[in-house]
Protein backbone atom coordinates (compact mmCIF):
# COMPACT_ATOMS: atom_id res chain seq x y z
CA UNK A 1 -165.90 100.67 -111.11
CA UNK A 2 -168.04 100.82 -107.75
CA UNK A 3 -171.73 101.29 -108.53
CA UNK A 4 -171.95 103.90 -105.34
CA UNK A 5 -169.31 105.37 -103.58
CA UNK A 6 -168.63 108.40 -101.36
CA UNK A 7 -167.75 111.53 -102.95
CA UNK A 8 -164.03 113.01 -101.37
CA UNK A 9 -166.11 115.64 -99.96
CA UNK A 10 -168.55 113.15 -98.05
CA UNK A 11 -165.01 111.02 -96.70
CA UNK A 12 -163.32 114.43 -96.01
CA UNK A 13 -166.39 115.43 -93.74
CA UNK A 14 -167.26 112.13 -92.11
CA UNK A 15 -165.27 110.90 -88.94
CA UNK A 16 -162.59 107.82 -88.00
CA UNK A 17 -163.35 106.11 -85.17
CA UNK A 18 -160.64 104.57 -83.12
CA UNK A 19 -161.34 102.02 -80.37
CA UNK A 20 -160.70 103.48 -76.67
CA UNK A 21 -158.35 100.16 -75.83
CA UNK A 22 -156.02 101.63 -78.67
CA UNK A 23 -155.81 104.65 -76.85
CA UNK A 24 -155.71 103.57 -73.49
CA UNK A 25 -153.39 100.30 -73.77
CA UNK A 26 -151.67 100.99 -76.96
CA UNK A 27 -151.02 104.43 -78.17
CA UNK A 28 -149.04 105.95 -75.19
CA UNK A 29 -146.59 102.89 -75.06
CA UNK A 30 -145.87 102.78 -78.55
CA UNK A 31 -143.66 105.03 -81.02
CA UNK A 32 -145.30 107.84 -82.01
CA UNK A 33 -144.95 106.85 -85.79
CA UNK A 34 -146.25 103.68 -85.24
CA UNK A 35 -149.83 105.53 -84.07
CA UNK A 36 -149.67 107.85 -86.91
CA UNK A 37 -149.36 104.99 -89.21
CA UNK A 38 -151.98 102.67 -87.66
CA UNK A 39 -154.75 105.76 -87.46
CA UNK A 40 -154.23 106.81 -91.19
CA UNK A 41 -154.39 102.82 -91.94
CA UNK A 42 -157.86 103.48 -89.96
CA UNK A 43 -159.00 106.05 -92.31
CA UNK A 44 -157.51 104.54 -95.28
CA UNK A 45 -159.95 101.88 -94.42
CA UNK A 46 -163.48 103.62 -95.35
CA UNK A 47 -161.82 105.23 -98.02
CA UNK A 48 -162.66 104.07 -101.69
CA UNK A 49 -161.94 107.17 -103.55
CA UNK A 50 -158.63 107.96 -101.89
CA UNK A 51 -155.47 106.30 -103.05
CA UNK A 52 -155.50 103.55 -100.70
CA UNK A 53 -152.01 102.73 -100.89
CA UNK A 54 -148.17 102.46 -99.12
CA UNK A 55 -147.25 104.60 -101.34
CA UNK A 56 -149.98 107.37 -101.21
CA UNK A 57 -149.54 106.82 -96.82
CA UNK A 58 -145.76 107.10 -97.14
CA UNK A 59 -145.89 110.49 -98.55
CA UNK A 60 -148.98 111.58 -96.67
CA UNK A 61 -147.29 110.93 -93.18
CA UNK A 62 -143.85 112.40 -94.47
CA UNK A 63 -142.28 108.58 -93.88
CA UNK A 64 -140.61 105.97 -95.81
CA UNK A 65 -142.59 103.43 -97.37
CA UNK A 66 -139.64 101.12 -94.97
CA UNK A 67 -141.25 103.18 -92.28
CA UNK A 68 -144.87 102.39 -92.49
CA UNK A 69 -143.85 98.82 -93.14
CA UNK A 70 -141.86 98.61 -89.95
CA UNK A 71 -145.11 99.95 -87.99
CA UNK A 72 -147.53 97.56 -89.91
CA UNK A 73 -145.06 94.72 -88.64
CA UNK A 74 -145.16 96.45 -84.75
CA UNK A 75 -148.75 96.28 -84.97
CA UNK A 76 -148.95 92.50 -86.35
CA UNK A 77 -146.60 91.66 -83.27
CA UNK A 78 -149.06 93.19 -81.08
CA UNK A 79 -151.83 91.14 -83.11
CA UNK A 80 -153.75 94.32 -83.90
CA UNK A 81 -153.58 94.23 -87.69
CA UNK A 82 -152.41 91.08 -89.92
CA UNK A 83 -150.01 91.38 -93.18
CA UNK A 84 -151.66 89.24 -95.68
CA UNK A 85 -149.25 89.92 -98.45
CA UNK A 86 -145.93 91.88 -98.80
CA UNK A 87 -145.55 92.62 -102.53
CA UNK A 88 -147.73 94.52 -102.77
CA UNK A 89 -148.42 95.41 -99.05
CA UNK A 90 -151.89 94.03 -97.97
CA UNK A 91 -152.61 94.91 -94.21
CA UNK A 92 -156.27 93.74 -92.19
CA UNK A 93 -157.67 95.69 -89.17
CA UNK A 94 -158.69 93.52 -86.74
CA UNK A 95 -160.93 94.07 -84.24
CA UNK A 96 -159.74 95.39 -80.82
CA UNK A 97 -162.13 92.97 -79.00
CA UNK A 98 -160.95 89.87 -80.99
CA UNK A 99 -157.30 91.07 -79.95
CA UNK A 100 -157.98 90.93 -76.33
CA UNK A 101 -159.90 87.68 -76.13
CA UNK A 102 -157.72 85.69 -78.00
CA UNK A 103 -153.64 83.96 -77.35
CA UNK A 104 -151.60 86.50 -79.29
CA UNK A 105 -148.98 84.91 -80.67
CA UNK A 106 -145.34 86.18 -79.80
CA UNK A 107 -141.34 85.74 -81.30
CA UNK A 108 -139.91 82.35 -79.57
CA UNK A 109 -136.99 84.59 -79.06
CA UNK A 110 -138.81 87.28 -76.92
CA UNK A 111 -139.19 85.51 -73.44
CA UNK A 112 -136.36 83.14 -73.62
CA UNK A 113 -134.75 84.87 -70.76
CA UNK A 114 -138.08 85.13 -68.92
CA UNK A 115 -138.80 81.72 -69.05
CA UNK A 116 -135.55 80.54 -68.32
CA UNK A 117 -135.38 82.86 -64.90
CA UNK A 118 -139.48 82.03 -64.09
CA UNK A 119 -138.60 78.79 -64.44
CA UNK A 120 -135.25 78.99 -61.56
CA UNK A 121 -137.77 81.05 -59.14
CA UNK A 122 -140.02 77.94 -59.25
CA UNK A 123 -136.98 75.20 -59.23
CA UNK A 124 -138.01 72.07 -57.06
CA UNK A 125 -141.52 73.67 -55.97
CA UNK A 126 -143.84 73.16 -59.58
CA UNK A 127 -143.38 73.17 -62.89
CA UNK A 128 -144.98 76.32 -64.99
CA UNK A 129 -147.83 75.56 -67.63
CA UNK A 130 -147.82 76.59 -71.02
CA UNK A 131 -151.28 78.14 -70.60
CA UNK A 132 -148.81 79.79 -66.86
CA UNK A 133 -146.20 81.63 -69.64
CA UNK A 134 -148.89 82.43 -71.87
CA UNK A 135 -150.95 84.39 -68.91
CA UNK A 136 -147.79 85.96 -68.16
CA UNK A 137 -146.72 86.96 -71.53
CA UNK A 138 -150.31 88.78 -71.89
CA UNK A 139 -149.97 90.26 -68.51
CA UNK A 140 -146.79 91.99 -69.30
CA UNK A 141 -147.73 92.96 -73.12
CA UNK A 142 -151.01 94.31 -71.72
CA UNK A 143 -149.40 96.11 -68.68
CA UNK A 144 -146.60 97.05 -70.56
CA UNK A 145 -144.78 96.01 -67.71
CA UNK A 146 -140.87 95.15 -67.35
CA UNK A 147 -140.31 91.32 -67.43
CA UNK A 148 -137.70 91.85 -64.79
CA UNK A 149 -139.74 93.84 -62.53
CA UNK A 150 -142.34 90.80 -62.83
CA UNK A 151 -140.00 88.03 -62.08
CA UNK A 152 -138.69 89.88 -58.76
CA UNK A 153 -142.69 90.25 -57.80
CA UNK A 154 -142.91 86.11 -58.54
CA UNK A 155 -139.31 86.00 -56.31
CA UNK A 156 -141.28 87.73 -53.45
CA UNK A 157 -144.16 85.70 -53.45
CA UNK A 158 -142.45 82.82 -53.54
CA UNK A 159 -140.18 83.71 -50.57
CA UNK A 160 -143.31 85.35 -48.76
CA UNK A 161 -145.17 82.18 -49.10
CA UNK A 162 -142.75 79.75 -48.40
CA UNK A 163 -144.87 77.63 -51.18
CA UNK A 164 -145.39 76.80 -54.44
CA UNK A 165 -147.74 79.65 -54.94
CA UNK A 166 -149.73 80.06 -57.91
CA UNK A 167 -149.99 82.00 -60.92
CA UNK A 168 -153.64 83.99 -60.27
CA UNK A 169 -151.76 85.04 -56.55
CA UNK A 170 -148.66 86.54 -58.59
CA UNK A 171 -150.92 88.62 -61.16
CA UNK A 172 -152.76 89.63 -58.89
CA UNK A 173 -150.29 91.27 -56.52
CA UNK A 174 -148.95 92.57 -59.90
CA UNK A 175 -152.35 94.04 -61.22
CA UNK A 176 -152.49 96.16 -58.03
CA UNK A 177 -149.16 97.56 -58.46
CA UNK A 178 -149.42 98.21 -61.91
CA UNK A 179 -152.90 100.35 -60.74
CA UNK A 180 -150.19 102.21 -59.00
CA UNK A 181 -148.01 103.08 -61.91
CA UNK A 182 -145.02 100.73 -60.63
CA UNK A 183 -144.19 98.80 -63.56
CA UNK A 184 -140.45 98.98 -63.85
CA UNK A 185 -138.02 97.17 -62.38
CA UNK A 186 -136.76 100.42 -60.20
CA UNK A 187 -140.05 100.75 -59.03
CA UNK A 188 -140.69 97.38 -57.79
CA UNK A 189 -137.27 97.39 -55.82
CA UNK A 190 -138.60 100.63 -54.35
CA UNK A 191 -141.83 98.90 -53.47
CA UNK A 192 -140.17 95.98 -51.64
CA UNK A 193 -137.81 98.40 -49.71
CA UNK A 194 -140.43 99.68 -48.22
CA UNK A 195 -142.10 96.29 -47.24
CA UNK A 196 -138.52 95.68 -45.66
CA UNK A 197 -138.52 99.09 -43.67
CA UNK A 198 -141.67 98.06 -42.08
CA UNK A 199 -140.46 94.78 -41.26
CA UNK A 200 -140.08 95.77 -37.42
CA UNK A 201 -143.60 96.78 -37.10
CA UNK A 202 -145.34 93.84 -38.69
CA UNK A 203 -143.06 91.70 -36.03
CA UNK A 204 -144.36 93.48 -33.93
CA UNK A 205 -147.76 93.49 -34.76
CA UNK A 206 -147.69 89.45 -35.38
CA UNK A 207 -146.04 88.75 -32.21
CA UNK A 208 -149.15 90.87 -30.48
CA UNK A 209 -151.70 88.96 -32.67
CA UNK A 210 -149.46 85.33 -32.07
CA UNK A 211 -149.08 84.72 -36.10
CA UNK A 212 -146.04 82.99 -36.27
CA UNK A 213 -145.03 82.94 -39.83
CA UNK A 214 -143.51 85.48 -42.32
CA UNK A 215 -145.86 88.46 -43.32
CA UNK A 216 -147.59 87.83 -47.28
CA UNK A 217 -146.96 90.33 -49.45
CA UNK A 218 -150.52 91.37 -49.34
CA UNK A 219 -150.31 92.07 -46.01
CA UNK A 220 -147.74 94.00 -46.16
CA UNK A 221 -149.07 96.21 -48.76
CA UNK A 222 -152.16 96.58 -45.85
CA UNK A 223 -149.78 97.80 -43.78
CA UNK A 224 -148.20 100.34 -45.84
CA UNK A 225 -152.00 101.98 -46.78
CA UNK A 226 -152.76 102.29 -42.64
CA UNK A 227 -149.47 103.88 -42.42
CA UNK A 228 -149.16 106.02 -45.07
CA UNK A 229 -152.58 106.48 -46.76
CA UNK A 230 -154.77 106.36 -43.98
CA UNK A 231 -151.59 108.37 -41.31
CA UNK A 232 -152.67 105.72 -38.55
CA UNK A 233 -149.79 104.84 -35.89
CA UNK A 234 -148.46 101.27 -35.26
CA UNK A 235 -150.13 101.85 -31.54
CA UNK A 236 -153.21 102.30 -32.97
CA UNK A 237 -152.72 99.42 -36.08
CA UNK A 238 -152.41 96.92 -32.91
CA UNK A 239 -155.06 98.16 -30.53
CA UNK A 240 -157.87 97.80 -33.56
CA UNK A 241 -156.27 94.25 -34.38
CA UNK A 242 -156.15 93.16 -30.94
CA UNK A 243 -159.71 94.49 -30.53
CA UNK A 244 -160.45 92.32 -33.53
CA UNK A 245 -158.72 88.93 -32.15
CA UNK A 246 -160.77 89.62 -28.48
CA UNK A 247 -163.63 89.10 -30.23
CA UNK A 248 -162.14 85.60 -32.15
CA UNK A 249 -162.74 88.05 -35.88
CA UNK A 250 -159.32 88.87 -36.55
CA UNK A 251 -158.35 89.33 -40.42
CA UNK A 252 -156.19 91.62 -42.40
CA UNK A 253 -159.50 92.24 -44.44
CA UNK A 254 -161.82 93.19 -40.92
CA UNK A 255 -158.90 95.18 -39.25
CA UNK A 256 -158.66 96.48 -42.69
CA UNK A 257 -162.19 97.95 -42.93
CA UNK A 258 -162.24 99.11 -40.02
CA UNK A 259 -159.40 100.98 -40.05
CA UNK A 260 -161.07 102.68 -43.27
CA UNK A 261 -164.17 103.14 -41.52
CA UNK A 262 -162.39 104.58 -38.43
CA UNK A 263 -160.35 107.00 -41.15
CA UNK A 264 -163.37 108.05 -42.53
CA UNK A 265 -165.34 109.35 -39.30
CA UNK A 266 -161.72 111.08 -38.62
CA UNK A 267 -161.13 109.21 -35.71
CA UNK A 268 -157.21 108.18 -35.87
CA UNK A 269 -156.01 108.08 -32.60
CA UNK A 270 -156.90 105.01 -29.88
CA UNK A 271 -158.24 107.70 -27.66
CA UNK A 272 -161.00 108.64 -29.92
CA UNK A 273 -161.95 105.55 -30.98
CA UNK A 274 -162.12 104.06 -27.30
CA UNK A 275 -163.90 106.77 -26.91
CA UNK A 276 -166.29 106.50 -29.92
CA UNK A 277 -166.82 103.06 -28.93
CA UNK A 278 -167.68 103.41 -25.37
CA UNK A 279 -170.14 105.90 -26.77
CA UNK A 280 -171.58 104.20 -28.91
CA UNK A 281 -174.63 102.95 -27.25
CA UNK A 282 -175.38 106.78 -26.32
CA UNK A 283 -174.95 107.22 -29.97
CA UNK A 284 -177.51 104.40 -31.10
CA UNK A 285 -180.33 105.84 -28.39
CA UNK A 286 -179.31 108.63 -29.98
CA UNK A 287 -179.99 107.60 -33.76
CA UNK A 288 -182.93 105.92 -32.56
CA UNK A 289 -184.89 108.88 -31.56
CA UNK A 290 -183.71 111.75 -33.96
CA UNK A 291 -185.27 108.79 -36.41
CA UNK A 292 -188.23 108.02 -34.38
CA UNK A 293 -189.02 111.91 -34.30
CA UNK A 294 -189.08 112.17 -37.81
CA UNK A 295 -190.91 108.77 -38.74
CA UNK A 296 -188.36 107.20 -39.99
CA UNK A 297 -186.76 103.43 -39.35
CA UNK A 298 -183.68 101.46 -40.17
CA UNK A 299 -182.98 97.96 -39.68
CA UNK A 300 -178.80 98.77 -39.49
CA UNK A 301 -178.29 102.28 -37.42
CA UNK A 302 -174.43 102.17 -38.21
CA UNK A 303 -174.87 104.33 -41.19
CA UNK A 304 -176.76 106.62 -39.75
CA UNK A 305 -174.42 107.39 -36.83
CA UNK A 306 -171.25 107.35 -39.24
CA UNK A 307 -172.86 109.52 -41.94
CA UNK A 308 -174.47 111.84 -39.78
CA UNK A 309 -174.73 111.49 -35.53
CA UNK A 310 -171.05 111.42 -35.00
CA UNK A 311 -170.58 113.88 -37.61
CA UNK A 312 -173.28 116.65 -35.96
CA UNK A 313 -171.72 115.52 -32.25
CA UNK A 314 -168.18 116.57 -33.75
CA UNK A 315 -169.43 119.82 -35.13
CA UNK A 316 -170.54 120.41 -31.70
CA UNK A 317 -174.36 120.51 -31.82
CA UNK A 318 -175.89 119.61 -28.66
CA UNK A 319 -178.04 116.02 -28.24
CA UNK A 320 -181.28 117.98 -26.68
CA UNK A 321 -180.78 120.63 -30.21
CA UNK A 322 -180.36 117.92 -32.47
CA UNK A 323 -183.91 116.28 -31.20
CA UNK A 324 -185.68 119.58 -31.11
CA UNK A 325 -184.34 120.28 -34.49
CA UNK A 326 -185.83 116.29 -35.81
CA UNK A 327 -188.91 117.58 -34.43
CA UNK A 328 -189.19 120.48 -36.06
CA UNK A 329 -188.08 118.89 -39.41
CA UNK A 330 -191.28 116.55 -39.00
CA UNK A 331 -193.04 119.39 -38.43
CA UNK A 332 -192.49 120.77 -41.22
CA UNK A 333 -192.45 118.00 -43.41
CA UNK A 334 -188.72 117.63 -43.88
CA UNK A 335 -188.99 113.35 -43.37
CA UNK A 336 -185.00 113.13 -44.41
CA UNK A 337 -181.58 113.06 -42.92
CA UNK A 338 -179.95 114.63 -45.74
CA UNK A 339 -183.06 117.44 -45.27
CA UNK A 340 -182.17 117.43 -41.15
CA UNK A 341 -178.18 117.82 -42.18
CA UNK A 342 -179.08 120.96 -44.41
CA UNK A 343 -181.06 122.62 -41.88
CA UNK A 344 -178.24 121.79 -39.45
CA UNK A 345 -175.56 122.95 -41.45
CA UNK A 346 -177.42 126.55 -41.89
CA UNK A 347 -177.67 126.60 -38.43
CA UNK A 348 -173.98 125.75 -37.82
CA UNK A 349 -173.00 128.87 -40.00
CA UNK A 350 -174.97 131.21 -37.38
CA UNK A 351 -173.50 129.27 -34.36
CA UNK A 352 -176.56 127.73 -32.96
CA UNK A 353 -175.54 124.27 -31.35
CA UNK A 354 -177.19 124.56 -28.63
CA UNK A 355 -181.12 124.33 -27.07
CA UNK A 356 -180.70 127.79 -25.92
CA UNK A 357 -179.27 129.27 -28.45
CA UNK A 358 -181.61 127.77 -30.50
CA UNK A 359 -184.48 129.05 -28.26
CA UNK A 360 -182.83 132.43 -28.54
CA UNK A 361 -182.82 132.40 -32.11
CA UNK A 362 -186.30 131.23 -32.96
CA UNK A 363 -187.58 134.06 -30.16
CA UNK A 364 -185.42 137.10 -32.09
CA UNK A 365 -187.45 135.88 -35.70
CA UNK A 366 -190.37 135.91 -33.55
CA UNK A 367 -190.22 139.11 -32.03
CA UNK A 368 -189.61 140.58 -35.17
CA UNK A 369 -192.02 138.50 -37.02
CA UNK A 370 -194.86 140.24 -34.40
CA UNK A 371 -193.04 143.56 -35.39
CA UNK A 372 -193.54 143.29 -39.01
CA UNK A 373 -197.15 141.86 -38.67
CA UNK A 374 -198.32 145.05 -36.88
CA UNK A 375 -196.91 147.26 -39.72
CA UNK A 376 -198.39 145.36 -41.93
CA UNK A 377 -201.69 145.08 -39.80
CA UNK A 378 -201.36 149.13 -39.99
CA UNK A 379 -200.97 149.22 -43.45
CA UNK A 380 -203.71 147.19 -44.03
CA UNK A 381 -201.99 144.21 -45.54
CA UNK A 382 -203.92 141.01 -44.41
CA UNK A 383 -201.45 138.33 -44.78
CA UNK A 384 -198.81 136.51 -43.22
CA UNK A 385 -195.04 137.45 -42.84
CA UNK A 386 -193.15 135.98 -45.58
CA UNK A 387 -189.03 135.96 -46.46
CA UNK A 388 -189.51 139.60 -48.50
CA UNK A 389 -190.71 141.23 -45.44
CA UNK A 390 -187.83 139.76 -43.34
CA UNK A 391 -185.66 140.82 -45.65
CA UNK A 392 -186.83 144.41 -45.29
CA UNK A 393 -186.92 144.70 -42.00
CA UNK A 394 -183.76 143.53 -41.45
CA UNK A 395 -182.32 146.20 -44.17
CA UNK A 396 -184.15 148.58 -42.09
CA UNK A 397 -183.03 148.00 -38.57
CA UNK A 398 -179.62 146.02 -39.02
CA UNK A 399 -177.93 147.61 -41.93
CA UNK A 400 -179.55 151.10 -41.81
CA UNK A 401 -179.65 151.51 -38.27
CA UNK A 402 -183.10 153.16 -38.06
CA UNK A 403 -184.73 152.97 -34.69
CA UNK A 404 -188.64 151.49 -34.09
CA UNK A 405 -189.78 154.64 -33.62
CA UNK A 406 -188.49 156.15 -36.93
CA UNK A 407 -190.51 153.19 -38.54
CA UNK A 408 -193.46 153.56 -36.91
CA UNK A 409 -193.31 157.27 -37.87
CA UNK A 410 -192.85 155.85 -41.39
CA UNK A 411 -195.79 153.60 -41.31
CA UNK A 412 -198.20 156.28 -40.29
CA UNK A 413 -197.23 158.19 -43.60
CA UNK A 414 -197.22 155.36 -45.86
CA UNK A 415 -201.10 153.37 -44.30
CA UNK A 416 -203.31 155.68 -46.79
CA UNK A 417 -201.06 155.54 -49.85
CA UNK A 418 -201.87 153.03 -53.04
CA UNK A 419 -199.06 151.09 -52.50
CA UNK A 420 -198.02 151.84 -48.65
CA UNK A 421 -195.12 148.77 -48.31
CA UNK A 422 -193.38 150.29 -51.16
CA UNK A 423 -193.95 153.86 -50.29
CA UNK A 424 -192.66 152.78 -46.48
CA UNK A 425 -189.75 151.29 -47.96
CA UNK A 426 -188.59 154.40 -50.34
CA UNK A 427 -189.40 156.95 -47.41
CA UNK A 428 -187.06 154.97 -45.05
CA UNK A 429 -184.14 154.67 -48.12
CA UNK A 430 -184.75 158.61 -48.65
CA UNK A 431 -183.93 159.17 -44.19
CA UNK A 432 -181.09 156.35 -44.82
CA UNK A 433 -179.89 158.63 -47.48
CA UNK A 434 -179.86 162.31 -45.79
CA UNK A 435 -179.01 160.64 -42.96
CA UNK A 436 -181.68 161.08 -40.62
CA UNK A 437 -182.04 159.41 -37.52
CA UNK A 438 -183.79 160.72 -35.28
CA UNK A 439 -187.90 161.51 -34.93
CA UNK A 440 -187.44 165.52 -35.13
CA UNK A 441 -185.04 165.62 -38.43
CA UNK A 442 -187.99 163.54 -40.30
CA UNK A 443 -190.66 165.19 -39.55
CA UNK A 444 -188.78 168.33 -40.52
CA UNK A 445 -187.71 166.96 -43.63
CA UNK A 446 -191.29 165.59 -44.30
CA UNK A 447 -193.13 168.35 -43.49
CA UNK A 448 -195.83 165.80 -42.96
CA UNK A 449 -197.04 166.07 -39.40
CA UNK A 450 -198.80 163.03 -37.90
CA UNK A 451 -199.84 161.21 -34.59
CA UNK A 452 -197.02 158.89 -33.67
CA UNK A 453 -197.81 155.48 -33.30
CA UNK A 454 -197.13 153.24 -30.03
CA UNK A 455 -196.85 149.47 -31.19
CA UNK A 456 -197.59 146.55 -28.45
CA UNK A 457 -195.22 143.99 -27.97
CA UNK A 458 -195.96 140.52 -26.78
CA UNK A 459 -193.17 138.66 -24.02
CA UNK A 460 -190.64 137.30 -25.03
CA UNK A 461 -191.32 133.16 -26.22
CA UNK A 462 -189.72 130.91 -24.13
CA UNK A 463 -190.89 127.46 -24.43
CA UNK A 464 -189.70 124.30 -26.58
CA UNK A 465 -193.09 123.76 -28.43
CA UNK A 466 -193.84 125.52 -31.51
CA UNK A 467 -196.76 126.55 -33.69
CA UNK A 468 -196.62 125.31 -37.69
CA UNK A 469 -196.46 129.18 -38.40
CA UNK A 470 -193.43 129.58 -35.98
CA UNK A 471 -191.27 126.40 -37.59
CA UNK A 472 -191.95 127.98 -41.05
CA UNK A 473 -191.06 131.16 -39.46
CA UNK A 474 -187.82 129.31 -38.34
CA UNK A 475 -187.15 127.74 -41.53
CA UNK A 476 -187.80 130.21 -43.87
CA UNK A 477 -185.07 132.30 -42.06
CA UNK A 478 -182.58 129.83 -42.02
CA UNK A 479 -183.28 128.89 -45.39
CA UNK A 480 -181.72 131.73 -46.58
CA UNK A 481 -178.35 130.94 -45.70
CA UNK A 482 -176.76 129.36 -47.60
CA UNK A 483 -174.60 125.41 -46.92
């Protein structure tokens, strides 16, 4: 008998573990027995009070003991678990790790048929390794891929390459397809069908770029992503490759990512990138000082015009704006572009793209900034106008419609109280309320008589250079809207 051993309670509590490669490589290709029986083998494992036998698993799973032995010997094949002894059954876990890393070992009867057709694709070009099958064999057990639909992707790139072409080339065309979920042999025929459709535009795109030879099967699978993934048409698949070969840089891998880059600045037709390209020197000054204005400096001003030039130039923002606007962010200590796109996007929302309107904007805050400073002034409130006041204001004279002079009225009833911008405010909400809106109605309703105050007004700002207090007056208004 064990000197210590979990009580039933303590195993019934505790937890199984079970290696992620079981459930991402094994379980869903496998009968769903066959997981049952490996899992409770799991727990069976850390068990040494439980009745850790066939017998006690047979009935616990509702199976056979012929069942569970069947599954043990699934597993075995796979190399996950090894059968030491039959009578009675004796099964060892091995580790998931060891599985992948090592040659499993599989029936000489399994990949007879494989070998034999492998061995026909390759007739007269090389002979295939033992260590050649073996990468195979684990390719198609890991993949759980169809050994037919492999040996018409070998066929292919045989064909394709017009060579003895080797093993690492094969997998590796099969790995991507078996990223997209084609693993059968339907699939694969599907997949080459549609290489074959686009046979007439690769000719065409080979006789433009003088490659005189048969299309690889990578290449092909370039073309479908422009075509279908990315939506780009042949005519502009052969202007960015002939752009390419002008410049003596031609590659399916440049054209390639640059057809990704193009597809992610949304440019997808020739026109607009002819045109982003003949712009692009406008757009580099440009880059250069919206980063000079806000101290900044980068070696590489690509990303900067992708990320965020072309993409404030398509929204529609003006190139005189978007400067202002870098100055101001120095200003007021905004030293990013991520800060600049924020304040740009807020500004987007209220449809300021240009200088003007921009100008516009920043005099309306203004003006009512110097409005809400004299009733504050009045009140007796020395301080600044922040983001509560603006708020208020705007509730009074946007939403409730009350005119100047009602407020001014207000303020001369509310300078001598304790708390004068919250009497102010409830005097106005009590008008809003009755419905007052005119000088005559509140002082009826009042019955507070007092002199009416006249409140100066400064021009209208129109320049382009701004005070700290004005940016933060900007800001702090914009700020409130949200991205």
């Amino acid at each position: 008998m064990a000197f210590c051993k979990y009580s039933s309670e303590y195993i019934a509590n505790s937890k199984t573990e079970i290696d992620n490669i079981f459930l991402n490589d094994y379980l869903p290709y496998c009968e769903p027995q066959f997981s049952l029986v490996y899992i409770y083998g799991l727990y069976l494992c850390q068990s040494n009070s439980f009745d850790n036998s066939l017998e006690n698993m047979a009935k616990s799973l509702n199976m056979s003991q012929e069942d569970c032995i069947g599954a043990f010997e699934y597993w075995q094949e796979e190399g996950l678990v090894q059968i030491l002894k039959t009578n009675p059954l004796q099964v060892v876990y091995i580790p998931l790790k060891n599985v992948l890393s090592a040659n499993k070992l599989y029936k000489p009867d399994k990949y007879s048929v494989f070998n034999a057709q492998a061995n026909e694709i390759f007739q007269g070009k090389r002979a295939i390794s033992k260590h050649e099958y073996q990468e195979y064999y684990d390719f198609l057990e890991r993949y759980h891929f169809e050994q037919e639909a492999l040996l018409m992707i070998m066929k292919y790139c045989v064909d394709t390459k017009k060579s003895a072409v080797g093993y690492n080339y094969i997998l590796t065309v099969a790995r991507d397809w078996a990223s997209e979920g084609i693993t059968t042999a339907s699939a694969v025929e599907e997949k080459l069908k549609a290489f074959e459709d686009r046979n007439e535009d690769l000719t065409k795109i080979f006789k433009e770029l003088s490659i005189k030879r048969a299309p690889y099967v990578e290449e092909r699978a370039r073309l479908n992503k422009w075509q279908n993934e990315l939506g780009f048409g042949l005519d502009v698949i052969i202007y960015v490759c002939k752009k390419l070969k002008k410049k003596s840089r031609f590659s399916f891998e440049k054209a390639d990512a640059l057809l990704t880059k193009y597809y992610e600045m949304k440019l997808l037709s020739t026109l607009e990138i002819e045109n982003f390209e003949n712009d692009k020197s406008r757009l580099y000054s440009l880059a250069r000082d919206i980063c000079k204005s806000m101290g900044l400096y980068y070696e590489n001003l690509d990303p900067v015009i992708e990320n965020y030039i072309l993409k404030w130039i398509n929204l529609g923002f003006e190139e005189n704006c978007l400067l202002s606007i870098a100055e101001y962010c120095f200003s007021s200590s905004i030293r990013t572009l991520d800060g600049m796109d924020k304040k740009l996007q807020q500004l987007f929302k209220l449809g300021i793209l240009t200088q003007e309107a921009l100008n516009q904007y920043l005099d309306q805050i203004l003006s009512s900034d110097e409005k809400i400073k004299s009733i504050l002034d009045s009140l007796s409130l020395a301080r600044g106008v922040n983001s509560f006041d603006r708020n208020l204001y705007k509730n009074w004279t946007e939403n409730w419609k009350i005119s100047v002079e009602l407020i001014d009225y207000a303020v001369s009833l509310a300078k001598d109280k304790a708390s004068p911008l919250q009497y102010l405010s409830k005097v106005l909400a009590s008008w809003h309320e009755a419905g007052i809106k005119d000088l005559k109605e509140a002082k009826s309703a009042g019955n507070i008589s007092s002199q009416d105050r006249q409140i100066k007004r400064k021009d209208n700002f129109k320049g382009r250079s701004y005070s700290k207090s004005e940016l933060n007056a900007l800001f702090q208004s914009i700020d409130e809207i949200d991205v």
